[in-house]
PDB file of N, CA and C in Angstrom:
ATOM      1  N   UNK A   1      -0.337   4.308  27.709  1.00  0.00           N
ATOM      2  CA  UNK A   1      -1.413   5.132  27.206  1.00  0.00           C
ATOM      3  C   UNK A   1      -2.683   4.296  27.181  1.00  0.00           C
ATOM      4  N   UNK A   2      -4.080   4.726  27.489  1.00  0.00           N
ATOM      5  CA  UNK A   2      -5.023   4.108  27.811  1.00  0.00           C
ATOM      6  C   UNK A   2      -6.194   4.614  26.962  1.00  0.00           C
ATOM      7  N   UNK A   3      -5.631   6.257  26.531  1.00  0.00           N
ATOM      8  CA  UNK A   3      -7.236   6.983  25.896  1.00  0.00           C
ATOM      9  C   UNK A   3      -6.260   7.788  25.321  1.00  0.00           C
ATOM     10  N   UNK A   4      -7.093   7.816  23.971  1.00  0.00           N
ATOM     11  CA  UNK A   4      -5.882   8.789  22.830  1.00  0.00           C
ATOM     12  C   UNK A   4      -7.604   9.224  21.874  1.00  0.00           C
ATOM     13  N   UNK A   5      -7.498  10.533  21.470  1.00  0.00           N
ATOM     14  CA  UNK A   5      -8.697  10.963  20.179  1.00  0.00           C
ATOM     15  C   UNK A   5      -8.053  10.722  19.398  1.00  0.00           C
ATOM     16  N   UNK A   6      -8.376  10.058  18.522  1.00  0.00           N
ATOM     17  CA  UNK A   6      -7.755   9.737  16.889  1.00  0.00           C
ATOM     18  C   UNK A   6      -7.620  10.790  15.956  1.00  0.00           C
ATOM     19  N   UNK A   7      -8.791  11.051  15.988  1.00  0.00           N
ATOM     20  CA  UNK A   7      -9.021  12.397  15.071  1.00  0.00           C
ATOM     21  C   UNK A   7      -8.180  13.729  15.376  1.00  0.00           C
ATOM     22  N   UNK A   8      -8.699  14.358  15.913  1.00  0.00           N
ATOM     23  CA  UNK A   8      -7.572  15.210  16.395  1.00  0.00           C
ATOM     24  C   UNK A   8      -6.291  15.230  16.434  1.00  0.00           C
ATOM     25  N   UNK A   9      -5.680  14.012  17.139  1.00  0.00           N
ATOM     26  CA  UNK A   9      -4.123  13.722  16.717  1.00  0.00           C
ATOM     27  C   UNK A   9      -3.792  13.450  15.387  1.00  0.00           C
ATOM     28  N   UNK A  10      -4.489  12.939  14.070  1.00  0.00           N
ATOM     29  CA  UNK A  10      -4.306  12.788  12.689  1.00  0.00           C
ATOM     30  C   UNK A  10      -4.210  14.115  12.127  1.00  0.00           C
ATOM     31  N   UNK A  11      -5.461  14.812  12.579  1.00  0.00           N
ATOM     32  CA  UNK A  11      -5.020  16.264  12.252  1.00  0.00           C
ATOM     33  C   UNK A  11      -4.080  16.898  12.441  1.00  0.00           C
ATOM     34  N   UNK A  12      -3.558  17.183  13.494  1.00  0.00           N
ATOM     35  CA  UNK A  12      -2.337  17.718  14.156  1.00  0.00           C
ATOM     36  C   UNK A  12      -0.982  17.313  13.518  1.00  0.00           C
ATOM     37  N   UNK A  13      -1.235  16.231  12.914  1.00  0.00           N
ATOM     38  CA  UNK A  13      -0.064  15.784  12.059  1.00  0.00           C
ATOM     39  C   UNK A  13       0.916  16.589  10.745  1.00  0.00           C
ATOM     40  N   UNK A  14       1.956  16.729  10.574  1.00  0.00           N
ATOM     41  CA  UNK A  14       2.287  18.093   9.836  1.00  0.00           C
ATOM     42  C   UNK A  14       2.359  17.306   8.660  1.00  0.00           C
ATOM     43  N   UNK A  15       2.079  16.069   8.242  1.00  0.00           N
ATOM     44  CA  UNK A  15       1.746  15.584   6.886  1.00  0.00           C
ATOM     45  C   UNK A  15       0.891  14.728   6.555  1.00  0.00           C
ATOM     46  N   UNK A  16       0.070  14.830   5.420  1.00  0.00           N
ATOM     47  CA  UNK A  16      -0.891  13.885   5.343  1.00  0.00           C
ATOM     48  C   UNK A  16      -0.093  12.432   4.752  1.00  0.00           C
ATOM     49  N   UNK A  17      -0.724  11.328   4.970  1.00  0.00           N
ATOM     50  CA  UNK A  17       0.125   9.976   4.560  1.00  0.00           C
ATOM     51  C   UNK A  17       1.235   9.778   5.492  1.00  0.00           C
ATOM     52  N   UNK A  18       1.775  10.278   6.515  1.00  0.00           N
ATOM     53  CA  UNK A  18       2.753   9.814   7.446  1.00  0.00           C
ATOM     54  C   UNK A  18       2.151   9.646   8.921  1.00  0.00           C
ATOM     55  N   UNK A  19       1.869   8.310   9.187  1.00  0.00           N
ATOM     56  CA  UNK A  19       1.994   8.099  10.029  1.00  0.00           C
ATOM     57  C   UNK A  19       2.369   7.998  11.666  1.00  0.00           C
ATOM     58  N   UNK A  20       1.547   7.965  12.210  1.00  0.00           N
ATOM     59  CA  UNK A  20       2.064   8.377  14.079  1.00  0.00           C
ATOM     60  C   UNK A  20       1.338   6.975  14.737  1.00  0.00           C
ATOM     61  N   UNK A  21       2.624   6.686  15.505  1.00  0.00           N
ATOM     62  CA  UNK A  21       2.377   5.383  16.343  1.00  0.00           C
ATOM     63  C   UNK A  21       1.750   5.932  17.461  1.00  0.00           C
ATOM     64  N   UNK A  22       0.248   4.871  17.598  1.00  0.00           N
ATOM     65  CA  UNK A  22      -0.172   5.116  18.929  1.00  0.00           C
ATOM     66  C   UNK A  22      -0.107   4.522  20.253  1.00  0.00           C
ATOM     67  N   UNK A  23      -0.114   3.161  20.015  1.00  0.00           N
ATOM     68  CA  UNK A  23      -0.035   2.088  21.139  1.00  0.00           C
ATOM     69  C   UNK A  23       0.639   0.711  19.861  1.00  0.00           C
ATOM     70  N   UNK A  24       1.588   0.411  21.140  1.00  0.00           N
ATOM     71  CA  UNK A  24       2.085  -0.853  20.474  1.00  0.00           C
ATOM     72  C   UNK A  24       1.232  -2.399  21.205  1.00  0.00           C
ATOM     73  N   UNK A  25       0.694  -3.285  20.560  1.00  0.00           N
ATOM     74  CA  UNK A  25      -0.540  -4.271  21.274  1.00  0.00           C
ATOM     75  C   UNK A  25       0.697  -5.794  20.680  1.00  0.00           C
ATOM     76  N   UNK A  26       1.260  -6.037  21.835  1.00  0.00           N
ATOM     77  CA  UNK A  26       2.306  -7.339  21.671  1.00  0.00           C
ATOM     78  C   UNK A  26       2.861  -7.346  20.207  1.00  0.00           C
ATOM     79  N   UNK A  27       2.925  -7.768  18.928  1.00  0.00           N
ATOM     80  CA  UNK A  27       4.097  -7.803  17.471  1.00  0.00           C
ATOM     81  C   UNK A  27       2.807  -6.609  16.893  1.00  0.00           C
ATOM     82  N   UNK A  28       1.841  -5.685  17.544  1.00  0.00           N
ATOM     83  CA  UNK A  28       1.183  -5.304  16.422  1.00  0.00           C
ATOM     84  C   UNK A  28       0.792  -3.945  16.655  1.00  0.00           C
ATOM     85  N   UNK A  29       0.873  -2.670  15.595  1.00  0.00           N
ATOM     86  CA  UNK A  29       0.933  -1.646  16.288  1.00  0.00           C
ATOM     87  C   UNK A  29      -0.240  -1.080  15.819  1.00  0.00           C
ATOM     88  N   UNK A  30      -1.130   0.236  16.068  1.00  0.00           N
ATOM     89  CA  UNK A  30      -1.686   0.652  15.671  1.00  0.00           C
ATOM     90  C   UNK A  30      -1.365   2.098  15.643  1.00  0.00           C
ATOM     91  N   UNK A  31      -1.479   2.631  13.922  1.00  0.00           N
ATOM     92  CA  UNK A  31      -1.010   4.279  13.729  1.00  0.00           C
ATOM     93  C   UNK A  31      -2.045   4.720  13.536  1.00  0.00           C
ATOM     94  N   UNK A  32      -2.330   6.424  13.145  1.00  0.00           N
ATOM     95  CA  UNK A  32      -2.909   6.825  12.992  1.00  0.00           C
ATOM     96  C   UNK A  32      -2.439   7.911  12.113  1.00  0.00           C
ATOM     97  N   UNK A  33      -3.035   8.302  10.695  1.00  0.00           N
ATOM     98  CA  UNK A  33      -2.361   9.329   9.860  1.00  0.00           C
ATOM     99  C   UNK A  33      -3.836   9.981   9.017  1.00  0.00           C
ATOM    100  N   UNK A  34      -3.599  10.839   8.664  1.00  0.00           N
ATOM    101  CA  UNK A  34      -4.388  12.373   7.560  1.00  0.00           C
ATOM    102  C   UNK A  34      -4.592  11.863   6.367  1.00  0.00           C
ATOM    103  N   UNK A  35      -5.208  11.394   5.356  1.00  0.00           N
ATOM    104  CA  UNK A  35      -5.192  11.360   4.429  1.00  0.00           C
ATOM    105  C   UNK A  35      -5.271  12.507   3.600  1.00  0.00           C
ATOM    106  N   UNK A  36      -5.435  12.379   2.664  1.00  0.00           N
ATOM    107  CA  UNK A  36      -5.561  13.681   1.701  1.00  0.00           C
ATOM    108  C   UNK A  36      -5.660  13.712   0.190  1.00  0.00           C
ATOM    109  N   UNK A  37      -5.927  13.944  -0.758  1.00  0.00           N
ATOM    110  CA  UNK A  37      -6.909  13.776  -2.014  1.00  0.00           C
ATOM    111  C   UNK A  37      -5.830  13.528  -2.982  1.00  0.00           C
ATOM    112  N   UNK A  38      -4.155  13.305  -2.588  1.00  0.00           N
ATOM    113  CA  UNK A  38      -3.499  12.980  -3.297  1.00  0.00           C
ATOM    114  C   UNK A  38      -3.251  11.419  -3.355  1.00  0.00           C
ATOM    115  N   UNK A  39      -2.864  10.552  -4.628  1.00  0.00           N
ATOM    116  CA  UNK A  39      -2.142   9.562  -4.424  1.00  0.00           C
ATOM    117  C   UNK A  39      -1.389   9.042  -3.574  1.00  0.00           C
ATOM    118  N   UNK A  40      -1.172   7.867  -2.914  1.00  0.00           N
ATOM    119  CA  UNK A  40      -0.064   7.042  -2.575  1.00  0.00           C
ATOM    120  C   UNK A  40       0.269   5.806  -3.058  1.00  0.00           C
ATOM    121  N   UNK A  41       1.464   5.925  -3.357  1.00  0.00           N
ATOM    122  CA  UNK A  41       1.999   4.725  -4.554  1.00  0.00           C
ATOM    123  C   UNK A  41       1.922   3.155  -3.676  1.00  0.00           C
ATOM    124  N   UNK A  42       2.082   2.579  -4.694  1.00  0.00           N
ATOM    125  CA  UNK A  42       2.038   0.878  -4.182  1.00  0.00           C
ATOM    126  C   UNK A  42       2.716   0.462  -2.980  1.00  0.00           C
ATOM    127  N   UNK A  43       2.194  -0.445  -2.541  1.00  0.00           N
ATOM    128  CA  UNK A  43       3.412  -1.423  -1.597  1.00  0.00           C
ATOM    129  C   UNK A  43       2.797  -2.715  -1.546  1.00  0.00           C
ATOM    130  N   UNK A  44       3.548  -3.504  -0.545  1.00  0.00           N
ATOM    131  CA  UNK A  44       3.160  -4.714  -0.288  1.00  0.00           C
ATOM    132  C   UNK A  44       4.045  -5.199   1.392  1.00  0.00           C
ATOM    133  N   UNK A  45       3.358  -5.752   2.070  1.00  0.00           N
ATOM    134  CA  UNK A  45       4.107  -6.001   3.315  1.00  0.00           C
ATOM    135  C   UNK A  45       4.166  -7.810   3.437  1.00  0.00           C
ATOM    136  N   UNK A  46       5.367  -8.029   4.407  1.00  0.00           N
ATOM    137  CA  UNK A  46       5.377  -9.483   4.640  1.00  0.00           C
ATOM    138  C   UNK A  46       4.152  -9.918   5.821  1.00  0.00           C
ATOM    139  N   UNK A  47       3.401  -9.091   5.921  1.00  0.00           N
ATOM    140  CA  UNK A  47       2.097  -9.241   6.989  1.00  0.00           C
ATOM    141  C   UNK A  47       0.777  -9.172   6.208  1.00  0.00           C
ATOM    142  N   UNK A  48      -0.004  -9.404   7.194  1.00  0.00           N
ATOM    143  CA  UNK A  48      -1.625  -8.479   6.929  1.00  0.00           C
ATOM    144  C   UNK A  48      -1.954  -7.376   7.588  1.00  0.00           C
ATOM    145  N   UNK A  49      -2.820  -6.237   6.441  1.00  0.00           N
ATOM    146  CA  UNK A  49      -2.705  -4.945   7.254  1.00  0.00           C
ATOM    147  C   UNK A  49      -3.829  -4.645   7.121  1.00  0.00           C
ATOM    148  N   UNK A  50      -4.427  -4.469   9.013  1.00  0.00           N
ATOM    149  CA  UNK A  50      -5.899  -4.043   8.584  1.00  0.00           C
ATOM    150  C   UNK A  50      -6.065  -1.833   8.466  1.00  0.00           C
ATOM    151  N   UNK A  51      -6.608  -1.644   7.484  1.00  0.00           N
ATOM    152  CA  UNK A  51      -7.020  -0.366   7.185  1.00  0.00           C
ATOM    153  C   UNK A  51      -8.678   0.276   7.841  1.00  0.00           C
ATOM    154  N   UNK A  52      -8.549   0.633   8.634  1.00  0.00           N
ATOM    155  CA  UNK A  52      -9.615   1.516   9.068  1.00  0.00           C
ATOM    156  C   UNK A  52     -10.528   2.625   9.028  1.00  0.00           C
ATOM    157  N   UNK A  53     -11.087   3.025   8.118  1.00  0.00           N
ATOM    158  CA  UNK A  53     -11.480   4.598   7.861  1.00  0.00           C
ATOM    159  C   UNK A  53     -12.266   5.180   9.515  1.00  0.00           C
ATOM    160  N   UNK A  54     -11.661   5.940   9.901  1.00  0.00           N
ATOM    161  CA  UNK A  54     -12.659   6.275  11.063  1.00  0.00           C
ATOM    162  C   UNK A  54     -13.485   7.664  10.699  1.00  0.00           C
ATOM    163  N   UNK A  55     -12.914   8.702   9.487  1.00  0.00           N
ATOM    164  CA  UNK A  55     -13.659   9.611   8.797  1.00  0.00           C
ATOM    165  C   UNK A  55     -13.602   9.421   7.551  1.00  0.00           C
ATOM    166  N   UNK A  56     -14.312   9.749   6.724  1.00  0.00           N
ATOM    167  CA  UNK A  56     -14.131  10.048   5.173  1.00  0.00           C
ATOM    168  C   UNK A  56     -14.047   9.072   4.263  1.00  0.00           C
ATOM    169  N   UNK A  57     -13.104   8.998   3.469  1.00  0.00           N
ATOM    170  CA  UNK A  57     -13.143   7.898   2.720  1.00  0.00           C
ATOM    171  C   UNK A  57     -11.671   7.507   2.175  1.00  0.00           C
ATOM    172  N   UNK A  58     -11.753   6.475   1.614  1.00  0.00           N
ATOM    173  CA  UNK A  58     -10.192   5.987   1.434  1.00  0.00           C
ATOM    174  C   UNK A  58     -10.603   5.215  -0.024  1.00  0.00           C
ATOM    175  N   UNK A  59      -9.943   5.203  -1.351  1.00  0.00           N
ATOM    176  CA  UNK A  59     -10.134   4.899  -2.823  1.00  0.00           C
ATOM    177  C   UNK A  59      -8.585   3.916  -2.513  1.00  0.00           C
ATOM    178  N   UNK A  60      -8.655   2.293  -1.842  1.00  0.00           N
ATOM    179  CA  UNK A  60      -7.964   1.426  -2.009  1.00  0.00           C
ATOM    180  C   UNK A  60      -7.524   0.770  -2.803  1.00  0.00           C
ATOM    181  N   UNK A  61      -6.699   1.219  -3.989  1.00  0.00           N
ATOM    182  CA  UNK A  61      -6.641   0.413  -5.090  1.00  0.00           C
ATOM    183  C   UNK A  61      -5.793  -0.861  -5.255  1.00  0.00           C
ATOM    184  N   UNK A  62      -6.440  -1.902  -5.482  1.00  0.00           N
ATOM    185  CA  UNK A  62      -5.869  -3.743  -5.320  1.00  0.00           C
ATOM    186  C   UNK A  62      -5.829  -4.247  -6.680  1.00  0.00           C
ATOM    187  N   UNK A  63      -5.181  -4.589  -7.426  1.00  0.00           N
ATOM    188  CA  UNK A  63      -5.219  -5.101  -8.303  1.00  0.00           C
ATOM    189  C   UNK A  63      -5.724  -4.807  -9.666  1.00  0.00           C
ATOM    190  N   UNK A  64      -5.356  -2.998  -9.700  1.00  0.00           N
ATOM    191  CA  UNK A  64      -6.267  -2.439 -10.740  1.00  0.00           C
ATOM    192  C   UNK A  64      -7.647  -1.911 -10.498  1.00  0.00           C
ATOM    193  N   UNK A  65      -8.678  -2.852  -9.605  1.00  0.00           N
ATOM    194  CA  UNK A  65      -9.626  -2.149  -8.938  1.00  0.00           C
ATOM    195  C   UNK A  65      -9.581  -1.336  -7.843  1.00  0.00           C
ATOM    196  N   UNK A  66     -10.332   0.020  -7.991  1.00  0.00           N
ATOM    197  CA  UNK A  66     -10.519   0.834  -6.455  1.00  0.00           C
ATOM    198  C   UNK A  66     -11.830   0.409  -5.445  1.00  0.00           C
ATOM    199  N   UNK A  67     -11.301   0.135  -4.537  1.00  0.00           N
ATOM    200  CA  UNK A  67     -12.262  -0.359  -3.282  1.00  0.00           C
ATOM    201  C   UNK A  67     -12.708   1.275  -2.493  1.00  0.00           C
ATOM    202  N   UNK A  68     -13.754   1.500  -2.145  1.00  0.00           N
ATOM    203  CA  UNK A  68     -14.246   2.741  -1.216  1.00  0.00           C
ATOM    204  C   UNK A  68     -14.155   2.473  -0.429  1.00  0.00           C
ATOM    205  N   UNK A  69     -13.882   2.440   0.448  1.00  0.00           N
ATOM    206  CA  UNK A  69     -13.622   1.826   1.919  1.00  0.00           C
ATOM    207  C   UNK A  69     -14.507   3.161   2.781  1.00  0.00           C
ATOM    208  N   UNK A  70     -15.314   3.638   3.398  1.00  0.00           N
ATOM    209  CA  UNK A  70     -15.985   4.508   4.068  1.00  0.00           C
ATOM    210  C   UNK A  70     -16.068   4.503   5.499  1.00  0.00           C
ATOM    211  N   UNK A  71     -16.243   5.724   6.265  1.00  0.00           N
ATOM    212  CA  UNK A  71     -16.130   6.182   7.766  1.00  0.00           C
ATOM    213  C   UNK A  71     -16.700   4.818   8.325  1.00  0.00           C
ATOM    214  N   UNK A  72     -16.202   4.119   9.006  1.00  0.00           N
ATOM    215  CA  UNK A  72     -16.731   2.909   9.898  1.00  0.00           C
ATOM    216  C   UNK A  72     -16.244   1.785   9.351  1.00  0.00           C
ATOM    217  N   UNK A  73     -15.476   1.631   8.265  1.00  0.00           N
ATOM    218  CA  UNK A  73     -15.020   0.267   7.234  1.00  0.00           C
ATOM    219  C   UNK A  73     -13.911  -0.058   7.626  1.00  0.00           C
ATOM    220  N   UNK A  74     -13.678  -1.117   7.613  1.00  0.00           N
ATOM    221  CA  UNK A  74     -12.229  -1.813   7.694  1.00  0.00           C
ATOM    222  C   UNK A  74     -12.140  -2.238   6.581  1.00  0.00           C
ATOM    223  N   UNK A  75     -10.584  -2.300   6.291  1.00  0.00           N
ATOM    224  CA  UNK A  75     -10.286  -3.370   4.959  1.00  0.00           C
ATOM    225  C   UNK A  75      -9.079  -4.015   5.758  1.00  0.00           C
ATOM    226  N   UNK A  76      -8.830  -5.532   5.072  1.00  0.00           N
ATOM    227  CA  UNK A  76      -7.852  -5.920   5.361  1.00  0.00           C
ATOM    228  C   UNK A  76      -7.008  -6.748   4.502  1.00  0.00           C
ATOM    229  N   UNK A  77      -6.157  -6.228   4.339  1.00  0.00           N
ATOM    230  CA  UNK A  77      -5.014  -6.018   3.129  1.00  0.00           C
ATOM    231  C   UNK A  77      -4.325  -7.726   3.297  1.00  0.00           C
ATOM    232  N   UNK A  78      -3.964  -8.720   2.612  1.00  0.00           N
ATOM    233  CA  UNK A  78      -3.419  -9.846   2.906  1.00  0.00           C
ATOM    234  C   UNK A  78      -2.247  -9.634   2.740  1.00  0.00           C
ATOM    235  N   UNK A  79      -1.173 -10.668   3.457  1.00  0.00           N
ATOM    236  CA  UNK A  79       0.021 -10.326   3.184  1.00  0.00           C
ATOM    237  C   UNK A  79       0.709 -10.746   2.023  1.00  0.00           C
ATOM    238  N   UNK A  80       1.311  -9.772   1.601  1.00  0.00           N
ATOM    239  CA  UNK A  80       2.297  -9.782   0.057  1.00  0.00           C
ATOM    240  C   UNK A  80       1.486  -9.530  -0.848  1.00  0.00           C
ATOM    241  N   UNK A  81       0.235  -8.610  -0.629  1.00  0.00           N
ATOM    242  CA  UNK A  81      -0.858  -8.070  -1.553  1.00  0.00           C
ATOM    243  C   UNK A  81      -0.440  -6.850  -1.522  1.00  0.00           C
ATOM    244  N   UNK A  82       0.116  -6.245  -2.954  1.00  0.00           N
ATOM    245  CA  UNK A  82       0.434  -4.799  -3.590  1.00  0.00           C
ATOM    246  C   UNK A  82      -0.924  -4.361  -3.482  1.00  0.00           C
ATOM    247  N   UNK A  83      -0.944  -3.112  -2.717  1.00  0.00           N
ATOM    248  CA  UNK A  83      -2.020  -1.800  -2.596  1.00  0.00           C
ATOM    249  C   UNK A  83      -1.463  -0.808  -2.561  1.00  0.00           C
ATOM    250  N   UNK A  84      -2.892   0.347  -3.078  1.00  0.00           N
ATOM    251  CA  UNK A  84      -2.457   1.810  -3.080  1.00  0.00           C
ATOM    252  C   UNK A  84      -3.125   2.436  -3.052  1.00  0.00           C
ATOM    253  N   UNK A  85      -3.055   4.160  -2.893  1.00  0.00           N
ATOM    254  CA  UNK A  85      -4.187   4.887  -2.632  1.00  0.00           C
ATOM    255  C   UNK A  85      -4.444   5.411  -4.032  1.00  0.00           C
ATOM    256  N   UNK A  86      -5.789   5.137  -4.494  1.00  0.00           N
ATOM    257  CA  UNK A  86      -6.172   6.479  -5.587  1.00  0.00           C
ATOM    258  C   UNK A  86      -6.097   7.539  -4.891  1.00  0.00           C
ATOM    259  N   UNK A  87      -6.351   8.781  -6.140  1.00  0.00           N
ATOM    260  CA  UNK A  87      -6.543   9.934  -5.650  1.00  0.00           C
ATOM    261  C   UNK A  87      -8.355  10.115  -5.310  1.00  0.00           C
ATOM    262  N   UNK A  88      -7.743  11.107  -4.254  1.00  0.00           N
ATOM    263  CA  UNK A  88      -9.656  11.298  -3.756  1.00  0.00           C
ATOM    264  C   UNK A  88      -9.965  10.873  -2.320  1.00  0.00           C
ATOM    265  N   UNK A  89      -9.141  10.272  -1.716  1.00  0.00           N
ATOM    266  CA  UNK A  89      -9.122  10.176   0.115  1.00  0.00           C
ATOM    267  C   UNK A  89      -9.271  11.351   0.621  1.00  0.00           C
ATOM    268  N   UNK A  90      -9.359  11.006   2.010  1.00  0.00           N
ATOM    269  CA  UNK A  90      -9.670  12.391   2.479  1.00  0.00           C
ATOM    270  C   UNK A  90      -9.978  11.433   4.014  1.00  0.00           C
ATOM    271  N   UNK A  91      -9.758  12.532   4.810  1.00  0.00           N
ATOM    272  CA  UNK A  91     -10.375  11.978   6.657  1.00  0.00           C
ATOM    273  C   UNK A  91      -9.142  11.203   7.072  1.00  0.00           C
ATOM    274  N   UNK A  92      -9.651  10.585   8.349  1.00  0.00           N
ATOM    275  CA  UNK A  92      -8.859   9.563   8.952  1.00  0.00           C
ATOM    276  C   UNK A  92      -8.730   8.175   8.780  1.00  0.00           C
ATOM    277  N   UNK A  93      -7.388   8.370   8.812  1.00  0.00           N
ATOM    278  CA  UNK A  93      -7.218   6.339   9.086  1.00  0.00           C
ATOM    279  C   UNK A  93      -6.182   5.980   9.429  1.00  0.00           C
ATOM    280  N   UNK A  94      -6.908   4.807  10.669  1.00  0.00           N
ATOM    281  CA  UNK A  94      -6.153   4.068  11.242  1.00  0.00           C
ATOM    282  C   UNK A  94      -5.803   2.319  10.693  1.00  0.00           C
ATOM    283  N   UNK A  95      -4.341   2.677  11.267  1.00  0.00           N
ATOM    284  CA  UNK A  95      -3.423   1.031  10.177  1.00  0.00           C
ATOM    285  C   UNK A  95      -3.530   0.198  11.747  1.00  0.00           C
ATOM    286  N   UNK A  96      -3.065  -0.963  11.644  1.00  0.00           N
ATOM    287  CA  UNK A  96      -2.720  -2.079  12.285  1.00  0.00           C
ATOM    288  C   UNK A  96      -2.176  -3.039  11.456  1.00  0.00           C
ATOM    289  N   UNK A  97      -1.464  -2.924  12.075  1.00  0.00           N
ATOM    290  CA  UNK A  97      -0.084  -4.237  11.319  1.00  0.00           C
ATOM    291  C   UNK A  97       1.120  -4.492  12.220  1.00  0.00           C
ATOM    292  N   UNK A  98       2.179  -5.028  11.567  1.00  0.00           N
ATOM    293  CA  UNK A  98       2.857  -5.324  12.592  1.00  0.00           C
ATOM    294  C   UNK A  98       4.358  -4.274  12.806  1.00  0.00           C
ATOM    295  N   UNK A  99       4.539  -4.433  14.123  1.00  0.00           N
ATOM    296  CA  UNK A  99       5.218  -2.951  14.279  1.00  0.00           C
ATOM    297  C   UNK A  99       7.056  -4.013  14.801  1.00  0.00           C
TER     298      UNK A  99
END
């Protein structure tokens, strides 16, 4: 695959917060998923994960604080750093991490 719309395929997705693999780039993949104005609970990965807003906005919460992360922002999550979504996302975003 060479050319994929992000947007559109996030939409098309039959859930917001689940993820769709787009291209795998050597140990590292990049998804693409819907957000939506509900919560997503904590995690933490044995990697670093960069977070992308390509629409809307994303309420990253790290350590008790919420980060805004906005249409054009990257964040990038360190590894074995617990994050989560407040409520109040909305739009697209794309992950990269390792697949």
């Amino acid at each position: 695959m060479s050319k994929a719309a992000l947007i559109p395929l996030a939409s098309s997705l039959p859930e917001a917060w689940r993820s769709s693999v787009v291209a795998r780039l050597g140990d590292r993949q990049l998804k693409v998923l819907r957000m939506d104005a509900a919560s997503y609970p904590a995690e933490s990965h044995a990697y670093e994960e960069a977070l992308l807003v390509l629409d809307g906005l994303m309420r990253l919460s790290i350590a008790g604080r919420v980060h805004e992360v906005r249409s054009g922002e990257v964040y990038v999550v360190p590894a074995g750093q617990a994050h989560a979504v407040a409520e109040g996302s909305f739009g697209t975003l794309v992950i990269i991490d390792q697949g």
